[in-house]
Protein backbone atom coordinates (compact mmCIF):
# COMPACT_ATOMS: atom_id res chain seq x y z
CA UNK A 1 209.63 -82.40 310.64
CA UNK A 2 206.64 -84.73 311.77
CA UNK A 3 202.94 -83.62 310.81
CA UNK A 4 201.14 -82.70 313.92
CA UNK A 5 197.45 -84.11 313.42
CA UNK A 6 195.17 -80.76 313.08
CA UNK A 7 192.79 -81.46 315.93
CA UNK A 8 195.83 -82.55 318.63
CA UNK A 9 197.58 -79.47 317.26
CA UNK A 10 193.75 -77.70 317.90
CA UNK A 11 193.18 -78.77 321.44
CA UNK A 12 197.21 -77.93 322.21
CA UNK A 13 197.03 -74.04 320.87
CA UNK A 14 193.93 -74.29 323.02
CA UNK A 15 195.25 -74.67 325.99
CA UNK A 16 198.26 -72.80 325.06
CA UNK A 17 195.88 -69.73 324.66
CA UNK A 18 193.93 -70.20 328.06
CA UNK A 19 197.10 -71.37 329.91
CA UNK A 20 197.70 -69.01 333.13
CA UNK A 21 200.46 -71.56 335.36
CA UNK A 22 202.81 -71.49 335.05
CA UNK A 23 203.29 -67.90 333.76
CA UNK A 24 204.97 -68.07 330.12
CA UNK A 25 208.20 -66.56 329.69
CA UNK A 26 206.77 -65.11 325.88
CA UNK A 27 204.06 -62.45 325.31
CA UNK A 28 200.74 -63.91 323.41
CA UNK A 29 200.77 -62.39 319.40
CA UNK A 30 198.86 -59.16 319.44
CA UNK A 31 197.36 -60.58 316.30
CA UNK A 32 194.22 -62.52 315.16
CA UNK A 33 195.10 -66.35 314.58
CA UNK A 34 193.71 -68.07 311.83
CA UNK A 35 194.10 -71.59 311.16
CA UNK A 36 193.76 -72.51 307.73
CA UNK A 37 193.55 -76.41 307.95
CA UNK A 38 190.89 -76.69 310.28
CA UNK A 39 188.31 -74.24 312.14
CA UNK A 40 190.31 -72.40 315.13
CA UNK A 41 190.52 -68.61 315.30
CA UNK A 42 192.06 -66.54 318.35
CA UNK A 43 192.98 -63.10 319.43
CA UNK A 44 192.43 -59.49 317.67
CA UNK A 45 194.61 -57.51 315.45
CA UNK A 46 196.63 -57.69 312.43
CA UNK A 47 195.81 -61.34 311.04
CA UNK A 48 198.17 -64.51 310.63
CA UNK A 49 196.89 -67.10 308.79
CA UNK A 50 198.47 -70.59 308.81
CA UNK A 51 198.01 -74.32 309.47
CA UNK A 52 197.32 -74.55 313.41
CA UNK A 53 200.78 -76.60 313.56
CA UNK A 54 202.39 -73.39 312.66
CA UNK A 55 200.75 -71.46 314.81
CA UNK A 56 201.11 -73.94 317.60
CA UNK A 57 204.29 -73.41 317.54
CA UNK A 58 203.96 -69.94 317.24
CA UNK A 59 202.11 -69.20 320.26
CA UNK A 60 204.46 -71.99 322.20
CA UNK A 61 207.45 -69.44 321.84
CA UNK A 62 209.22 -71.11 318.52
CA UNK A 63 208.89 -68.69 315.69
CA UNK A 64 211.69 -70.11 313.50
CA UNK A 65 209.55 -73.61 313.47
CA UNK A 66 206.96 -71.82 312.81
CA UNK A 67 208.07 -69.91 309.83
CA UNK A 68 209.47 -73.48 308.63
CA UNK A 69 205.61 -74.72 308.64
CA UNK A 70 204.25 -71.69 307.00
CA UNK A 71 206.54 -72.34 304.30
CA UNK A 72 205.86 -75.88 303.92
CA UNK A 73 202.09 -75.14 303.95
CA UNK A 74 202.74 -71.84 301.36
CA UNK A 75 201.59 -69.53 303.72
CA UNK A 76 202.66 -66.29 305.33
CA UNK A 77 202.69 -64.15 308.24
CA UNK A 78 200.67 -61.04 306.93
C-alpha cells in the first residue's frame, strides 16, 4: 500500500466530510474522527482515532483498507 501524504489525505477527508453531490451511497460514521498524524478532528460520538489515511478511507466507504492502515499505524477503532 502507498503512503498517502497527511495533508493531501487532510484536504481529501475534507471534502469527503462536506461533500453533498453527488449523494454517497454510505452513511457518514456516527463517531468523532481523530487523526493522529496530523491536526483534523470531525463528527460526535464514540471516538476513532487513526492516521487521517485510515480514516480517509474510512469515511470514502472502504473499511477493510482502513482497518489495514490502522494496523500498520498500531492503532484501533475504539
Amino acid at each position: 500500500m502507498r503512503e498517502m501524504p497527511p495533508e493531501a489525505a487532510r484536504d481529501a477527508a475534507d471534502r469527503v466530510w462536506t461533500m453533498r453531490v453527488p449523494p454517497r451511497p454510505w452513511p457518514l460514521p456516527k463517531a468523532r474522527l481523530v487523526a493522529t498524524d496530523i491536526a483534523w478532528t470531525r463528527g460526535e460520538g464514540e471516538e476513532i482515532r487513526g492516521p487521517i489515511a485510515a480514516l480517509l478511507l474510512l469515511l470514502t466507504g472502504r473499511p477493510e483498507a482502513a482497518r489495514t492502515w490502522f494496523g500498520r499505524a498500531g492503532a484501533h477503532e475504539q
